[in-house]
N, C-alpha and C. Protein backbone atom coordinates (compact mmCIF):
# COMPACT_ATOMS: atom_id res chain seq x y z
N UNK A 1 -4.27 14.22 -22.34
CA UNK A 1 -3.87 13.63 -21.11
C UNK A 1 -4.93 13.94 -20.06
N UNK A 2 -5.41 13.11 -19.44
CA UNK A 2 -6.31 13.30 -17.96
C UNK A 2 -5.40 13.68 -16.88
N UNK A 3 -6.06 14.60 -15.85
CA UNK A 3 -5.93 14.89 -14.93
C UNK A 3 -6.67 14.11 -13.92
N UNK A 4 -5.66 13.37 -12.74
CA UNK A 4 -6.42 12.96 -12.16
C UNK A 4 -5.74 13.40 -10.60
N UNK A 5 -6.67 13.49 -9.68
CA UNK A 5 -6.82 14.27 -7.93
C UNK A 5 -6.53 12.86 -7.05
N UNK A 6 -5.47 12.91 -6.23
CA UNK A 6 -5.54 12.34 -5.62
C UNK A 6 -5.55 12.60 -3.96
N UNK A 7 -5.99 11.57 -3.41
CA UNK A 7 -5.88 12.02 -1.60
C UNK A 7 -5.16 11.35 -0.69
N UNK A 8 -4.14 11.72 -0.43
CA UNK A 8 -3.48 10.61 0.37
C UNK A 8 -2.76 11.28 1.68
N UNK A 9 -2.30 10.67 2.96
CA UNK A 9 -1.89 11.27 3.90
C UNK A 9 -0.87 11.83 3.41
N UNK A 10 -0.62 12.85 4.33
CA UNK A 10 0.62 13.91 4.29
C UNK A 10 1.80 12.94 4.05
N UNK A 11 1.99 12.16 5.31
CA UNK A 11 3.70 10.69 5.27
C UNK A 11 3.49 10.33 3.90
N UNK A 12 2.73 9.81 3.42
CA UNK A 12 2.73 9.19 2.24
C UNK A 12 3.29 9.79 1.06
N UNK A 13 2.31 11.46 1.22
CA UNK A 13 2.98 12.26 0.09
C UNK A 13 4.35 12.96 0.20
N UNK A 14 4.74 12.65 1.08
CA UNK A 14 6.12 13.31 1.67
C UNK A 14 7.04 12.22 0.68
N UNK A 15 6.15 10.98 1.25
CA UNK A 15 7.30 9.94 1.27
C UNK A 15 7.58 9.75 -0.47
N UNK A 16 6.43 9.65 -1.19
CA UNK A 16 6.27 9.50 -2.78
C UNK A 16 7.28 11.08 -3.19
N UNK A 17 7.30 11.97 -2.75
CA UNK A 17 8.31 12.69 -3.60
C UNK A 17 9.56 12.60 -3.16
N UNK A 18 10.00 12.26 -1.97
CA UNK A 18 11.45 12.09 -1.54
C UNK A 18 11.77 10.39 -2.38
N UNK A 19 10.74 10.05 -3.07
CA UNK A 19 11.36 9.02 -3.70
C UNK A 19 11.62 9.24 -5.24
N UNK A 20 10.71 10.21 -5.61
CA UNK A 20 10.47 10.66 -6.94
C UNK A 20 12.35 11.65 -7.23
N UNK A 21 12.40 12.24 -6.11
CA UNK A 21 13.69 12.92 -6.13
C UNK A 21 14.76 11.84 -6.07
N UNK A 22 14.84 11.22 -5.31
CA UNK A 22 15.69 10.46 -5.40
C UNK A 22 15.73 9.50 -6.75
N UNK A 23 14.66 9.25 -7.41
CA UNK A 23 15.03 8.57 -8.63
C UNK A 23 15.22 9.61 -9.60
N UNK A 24 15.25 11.17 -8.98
CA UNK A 24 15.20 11.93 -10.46
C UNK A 24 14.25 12.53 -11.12
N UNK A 25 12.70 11.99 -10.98
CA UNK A 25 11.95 12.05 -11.63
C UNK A 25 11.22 13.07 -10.72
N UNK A 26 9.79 13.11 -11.67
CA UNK A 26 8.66 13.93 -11.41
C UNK A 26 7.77 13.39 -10.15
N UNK A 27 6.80 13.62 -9.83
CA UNK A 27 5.84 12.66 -9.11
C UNK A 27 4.81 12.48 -9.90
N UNK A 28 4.38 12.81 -11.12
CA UNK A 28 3.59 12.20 -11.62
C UNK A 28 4.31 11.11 -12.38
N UNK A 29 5.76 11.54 -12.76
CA UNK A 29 6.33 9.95 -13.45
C UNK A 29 6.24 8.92 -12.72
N UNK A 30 6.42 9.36 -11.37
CA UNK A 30 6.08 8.16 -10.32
C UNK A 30 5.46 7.26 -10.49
N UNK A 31 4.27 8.04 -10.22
CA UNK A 31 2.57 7.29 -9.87
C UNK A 31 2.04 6.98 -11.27
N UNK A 32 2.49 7.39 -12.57
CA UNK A 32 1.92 6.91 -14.06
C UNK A 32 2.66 5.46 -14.35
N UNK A 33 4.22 5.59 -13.59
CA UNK A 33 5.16 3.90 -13.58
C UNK A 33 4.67 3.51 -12.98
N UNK A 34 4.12 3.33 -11.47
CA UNK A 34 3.46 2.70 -10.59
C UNK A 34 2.38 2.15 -11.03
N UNK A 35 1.05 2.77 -11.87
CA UNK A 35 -0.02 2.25 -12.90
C UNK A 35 0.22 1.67 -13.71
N UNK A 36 1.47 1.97 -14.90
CA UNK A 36 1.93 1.28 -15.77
C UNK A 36 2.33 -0.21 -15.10
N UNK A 37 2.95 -0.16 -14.60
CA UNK A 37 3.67 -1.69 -13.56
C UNK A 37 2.24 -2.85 -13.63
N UNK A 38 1.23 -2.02 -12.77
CA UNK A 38 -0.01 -2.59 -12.54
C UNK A 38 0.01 -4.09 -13.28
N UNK A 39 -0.27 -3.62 -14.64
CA UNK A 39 -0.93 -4.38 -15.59
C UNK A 39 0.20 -5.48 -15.79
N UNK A 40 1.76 -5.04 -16.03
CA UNK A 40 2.43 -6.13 -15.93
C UNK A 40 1.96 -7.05 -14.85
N UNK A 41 2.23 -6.83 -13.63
CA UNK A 41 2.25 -7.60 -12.40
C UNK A 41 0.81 -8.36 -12.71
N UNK A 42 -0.20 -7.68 -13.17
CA UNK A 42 -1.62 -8.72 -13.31
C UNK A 42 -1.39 -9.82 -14.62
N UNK A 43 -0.30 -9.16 -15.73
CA UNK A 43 0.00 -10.40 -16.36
C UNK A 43 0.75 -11.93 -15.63
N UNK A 44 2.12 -10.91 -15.00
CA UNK A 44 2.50 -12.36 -14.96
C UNK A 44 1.57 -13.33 -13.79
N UNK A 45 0.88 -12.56 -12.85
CA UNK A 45 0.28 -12.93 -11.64
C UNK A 45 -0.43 -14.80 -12.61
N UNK A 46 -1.08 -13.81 -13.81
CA UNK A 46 -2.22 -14.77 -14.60
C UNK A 46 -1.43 -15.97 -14.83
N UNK A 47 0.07 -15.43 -15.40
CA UNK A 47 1.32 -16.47 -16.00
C UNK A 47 1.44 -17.28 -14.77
N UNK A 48 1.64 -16.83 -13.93
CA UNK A 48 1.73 -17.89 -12.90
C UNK A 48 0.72 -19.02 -12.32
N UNK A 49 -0.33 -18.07 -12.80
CA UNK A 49 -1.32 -19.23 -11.82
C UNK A 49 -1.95 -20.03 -12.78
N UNK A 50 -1.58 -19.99 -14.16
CA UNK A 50 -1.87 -20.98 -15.46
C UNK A 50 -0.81 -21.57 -15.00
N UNK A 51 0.93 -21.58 -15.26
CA UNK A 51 1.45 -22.13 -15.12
C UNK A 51 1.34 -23.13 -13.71
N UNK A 52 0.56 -23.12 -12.79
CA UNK A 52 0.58 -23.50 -11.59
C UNK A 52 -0.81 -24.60 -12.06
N UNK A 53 -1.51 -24.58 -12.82
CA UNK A 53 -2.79 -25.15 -13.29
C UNK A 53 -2.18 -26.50 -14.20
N UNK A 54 -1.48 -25.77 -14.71
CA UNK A 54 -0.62 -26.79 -16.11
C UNK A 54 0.13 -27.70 -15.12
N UNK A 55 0.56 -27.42 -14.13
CA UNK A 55 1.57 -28.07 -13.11
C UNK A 55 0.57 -29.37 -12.53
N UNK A 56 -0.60 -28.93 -11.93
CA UNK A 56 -1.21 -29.61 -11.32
C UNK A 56 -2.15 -31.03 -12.40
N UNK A 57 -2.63 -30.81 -13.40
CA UNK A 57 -3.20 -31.18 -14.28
C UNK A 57 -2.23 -32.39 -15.02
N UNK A 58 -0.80 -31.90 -15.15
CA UNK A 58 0.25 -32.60 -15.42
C UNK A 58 0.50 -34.28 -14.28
N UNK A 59 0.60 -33.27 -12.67
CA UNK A 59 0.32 -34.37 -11.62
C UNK A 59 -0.24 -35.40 -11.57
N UNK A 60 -1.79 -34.67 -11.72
CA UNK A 60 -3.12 -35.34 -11.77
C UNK A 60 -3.48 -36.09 -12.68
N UNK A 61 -3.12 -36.04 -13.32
CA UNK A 61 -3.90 -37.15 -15.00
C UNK A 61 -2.99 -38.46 -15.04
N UNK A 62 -3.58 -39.28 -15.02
CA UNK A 62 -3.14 -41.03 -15.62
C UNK A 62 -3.28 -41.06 -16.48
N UNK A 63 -2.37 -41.82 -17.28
CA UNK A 63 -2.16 -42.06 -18.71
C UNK A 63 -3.72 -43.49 -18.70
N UNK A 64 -4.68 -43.17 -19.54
CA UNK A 64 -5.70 -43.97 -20.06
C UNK A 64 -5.42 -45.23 -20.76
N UNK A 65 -5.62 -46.50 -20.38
CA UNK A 65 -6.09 -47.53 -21.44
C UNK A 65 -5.48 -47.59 -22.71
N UNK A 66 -4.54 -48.03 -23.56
CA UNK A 66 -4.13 -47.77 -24.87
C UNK A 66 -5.58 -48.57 -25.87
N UNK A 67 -6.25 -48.63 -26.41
CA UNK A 67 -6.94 -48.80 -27.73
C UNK A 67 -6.59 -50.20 -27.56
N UNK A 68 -7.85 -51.38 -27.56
CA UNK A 68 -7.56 -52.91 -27.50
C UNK A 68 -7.97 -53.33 -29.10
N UNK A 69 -7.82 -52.46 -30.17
CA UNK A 69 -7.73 -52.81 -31.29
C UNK A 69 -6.66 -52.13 -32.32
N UNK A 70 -6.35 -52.54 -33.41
CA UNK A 70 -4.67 -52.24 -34.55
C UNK A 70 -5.54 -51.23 -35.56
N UNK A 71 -6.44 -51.53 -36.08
CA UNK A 71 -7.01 -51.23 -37.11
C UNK A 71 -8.60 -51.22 -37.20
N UNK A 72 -9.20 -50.30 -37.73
CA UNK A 72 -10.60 -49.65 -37.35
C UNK A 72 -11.48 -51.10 -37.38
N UNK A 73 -11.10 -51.66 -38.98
CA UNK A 73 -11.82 -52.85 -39.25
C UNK A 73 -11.62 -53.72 -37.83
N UNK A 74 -11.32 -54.08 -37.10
CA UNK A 74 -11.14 -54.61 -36.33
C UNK A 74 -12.52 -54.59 -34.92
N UNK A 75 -13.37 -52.94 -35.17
CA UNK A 75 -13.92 -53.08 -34.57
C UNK A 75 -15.27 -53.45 -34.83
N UNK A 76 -15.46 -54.18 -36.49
CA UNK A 76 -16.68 -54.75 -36.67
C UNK A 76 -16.27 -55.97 -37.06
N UNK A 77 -15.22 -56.68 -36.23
CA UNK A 77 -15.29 -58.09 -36.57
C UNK A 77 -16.12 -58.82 -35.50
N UNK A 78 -16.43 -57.76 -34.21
CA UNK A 78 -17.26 -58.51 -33.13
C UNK A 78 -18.58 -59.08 -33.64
């Protein structure tokens, strides 16, 4: 396990263990859920803004021209 130092104002650190107590926990369980979270939140962030891409792309596109020939032969009868 790493050790890692952190620096933060006094309010802050007051405030992170009166929350750590109140959920029960440690303050490093805190701040290791708080990191852990991270990476979710950068997933769905990604989920969203694909899904927001797929949205727009969906908008944006016209259906093309259907094919003015039935059958391939068709295109060396010109």
């Amino acid at each position: 396990m790493t050790r890692l130092v952190l620096t933060i104002d006094d309010a802050v650190a007051e405030k992170a263990r009166r929350v750590a107590q109140q959920r029960r926990m440690t303050l490093d369980a805190l701040v290791q859920g708080l990191i852990d979270n991270l990476d979710v939140e950068d997933q769905e962030a990604g989920r969203r803004a694909s899904d927001a891409l797929d949205e727009s792309f969906r908008l944006a596109s016209a259906p093309f021209g259907g094919k003015p020939w039935n059958e391939r032969d068709e295109l060396y009868d010109r």
